[in-house]
Protein backbone atom coordinates (compact mmCIF):
# COMPACT_ATOMS: atom_id res chain seq x y z
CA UNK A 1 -22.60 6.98 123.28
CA UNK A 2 -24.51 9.93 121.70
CA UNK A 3 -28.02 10.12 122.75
CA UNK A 4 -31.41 10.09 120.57
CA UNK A 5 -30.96 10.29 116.63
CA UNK A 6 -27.06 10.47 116.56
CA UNK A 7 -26.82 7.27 119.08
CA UNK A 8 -29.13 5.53 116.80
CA UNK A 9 -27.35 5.95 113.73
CA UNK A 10 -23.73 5.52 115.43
CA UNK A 11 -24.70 2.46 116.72
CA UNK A 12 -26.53 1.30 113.27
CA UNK A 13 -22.99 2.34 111.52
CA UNK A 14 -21.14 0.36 114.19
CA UNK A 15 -22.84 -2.66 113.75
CA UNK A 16 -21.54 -3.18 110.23
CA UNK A 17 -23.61 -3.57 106.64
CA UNK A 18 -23.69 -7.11 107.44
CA UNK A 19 -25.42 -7.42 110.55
CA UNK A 20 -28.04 -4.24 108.89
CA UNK A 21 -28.32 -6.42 106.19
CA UNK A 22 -29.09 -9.39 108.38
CA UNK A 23 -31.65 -7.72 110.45
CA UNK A 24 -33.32 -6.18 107.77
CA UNK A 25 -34.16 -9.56 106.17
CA UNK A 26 -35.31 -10.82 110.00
CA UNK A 27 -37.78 -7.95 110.15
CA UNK A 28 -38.84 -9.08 106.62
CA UNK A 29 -39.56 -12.06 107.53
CA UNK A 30 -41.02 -11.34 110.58
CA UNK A 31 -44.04 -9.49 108.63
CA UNK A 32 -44.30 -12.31 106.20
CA UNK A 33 -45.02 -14.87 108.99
CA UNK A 34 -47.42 -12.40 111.14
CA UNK A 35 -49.29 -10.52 108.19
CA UNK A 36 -51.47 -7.74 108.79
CA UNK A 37 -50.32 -7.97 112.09
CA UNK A 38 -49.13 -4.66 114.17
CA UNK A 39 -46.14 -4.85 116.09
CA UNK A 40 -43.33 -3.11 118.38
CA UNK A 41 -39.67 -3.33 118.06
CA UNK A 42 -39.14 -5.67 121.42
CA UNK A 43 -41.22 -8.24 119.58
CA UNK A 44 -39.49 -8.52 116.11
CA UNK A 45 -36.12 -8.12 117.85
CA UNK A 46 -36.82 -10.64 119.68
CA UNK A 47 -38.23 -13.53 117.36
CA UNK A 48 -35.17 -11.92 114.91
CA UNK A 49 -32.91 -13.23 117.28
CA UNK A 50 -34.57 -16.47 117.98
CA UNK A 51 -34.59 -16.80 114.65
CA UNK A 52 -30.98 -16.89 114.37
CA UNK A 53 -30.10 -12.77 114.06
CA UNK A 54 -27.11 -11.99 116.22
CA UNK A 55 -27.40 -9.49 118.90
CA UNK A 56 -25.67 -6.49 117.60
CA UNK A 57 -23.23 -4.07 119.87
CA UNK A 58 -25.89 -2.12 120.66
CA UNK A 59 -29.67 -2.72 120.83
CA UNK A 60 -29.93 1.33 119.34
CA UNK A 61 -28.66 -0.34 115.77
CA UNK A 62 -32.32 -1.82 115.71
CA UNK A 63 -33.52 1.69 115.39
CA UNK A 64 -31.60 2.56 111.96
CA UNK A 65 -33.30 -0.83 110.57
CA UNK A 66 -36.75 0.39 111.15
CA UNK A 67 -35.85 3.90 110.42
CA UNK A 68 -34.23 2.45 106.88
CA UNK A 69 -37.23 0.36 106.72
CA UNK A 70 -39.87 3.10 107.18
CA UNK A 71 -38.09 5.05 104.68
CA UNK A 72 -38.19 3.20 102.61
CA UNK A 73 -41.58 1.96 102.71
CA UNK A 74 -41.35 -1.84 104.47
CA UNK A 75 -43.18 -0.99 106.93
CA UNK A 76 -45.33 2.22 108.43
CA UNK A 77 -45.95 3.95 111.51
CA UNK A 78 -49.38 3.44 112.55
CA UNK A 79 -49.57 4.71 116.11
CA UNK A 80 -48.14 4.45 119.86
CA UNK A 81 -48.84 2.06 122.42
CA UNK A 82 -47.47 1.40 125.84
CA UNK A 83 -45.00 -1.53 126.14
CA UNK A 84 -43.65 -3.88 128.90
CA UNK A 85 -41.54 -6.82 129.19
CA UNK A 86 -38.93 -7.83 131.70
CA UNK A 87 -36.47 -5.32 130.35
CA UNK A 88 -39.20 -2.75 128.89
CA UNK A 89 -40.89 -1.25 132.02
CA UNK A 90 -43.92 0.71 131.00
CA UNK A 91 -42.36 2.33 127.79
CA UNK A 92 -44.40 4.66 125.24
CA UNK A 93 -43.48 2.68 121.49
CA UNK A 94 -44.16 3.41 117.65
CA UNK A 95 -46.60 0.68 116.40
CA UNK A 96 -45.85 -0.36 113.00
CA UNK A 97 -47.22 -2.66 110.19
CA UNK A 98 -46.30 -3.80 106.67
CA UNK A 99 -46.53 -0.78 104.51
């Protein structure tokens, strides 16, 4: 897989309209039950898929969602932060929030 930008977007195109579609209303809803609250991908991908949004071929299609959705003004970068979880060790992330 193509790395940076082009893997992002080939992996956004491979999982399908659908599944964009899908995730786009997760992250949606995500912001609607945590208002005015910042947050990192990890976190919304995660409640999105306890929430019932399927895992898609590759975790990189999350990044054309909240590229799509920073375009087009759902949400907004508002800094960087550093993240860690059992599969995020010490990684530098874009903070976002409702736009």
């Amino acid at each position: 897989m193509p790395s940076g930008i082009e893997g992002m977007v080939a992996a956004y195109e491979h999982a399908g309209p659908i599944w964009a579609s899908m995730a786009l209303t997760a992250l949606k809803n995500f912001i609607e039950a945590h208002p005015k609250q910042e947050f990192v991908a990890p976190v919304v991908i995660s409640w999105a898929e306890q929430h019932g949004t399927p895992e898609p071929p590759h975790k990189r299609a999350w990044g054309g969602v909240f590229a799509g959705a920073s375009r087009n003004g759902v949400i907004r970068h508002v800094g960087h932060t550093v993240y860690s979880d059992d599969t995020h060790p010490y990684l530098s992330m874009r903070v976002w929030s409702a736009a």
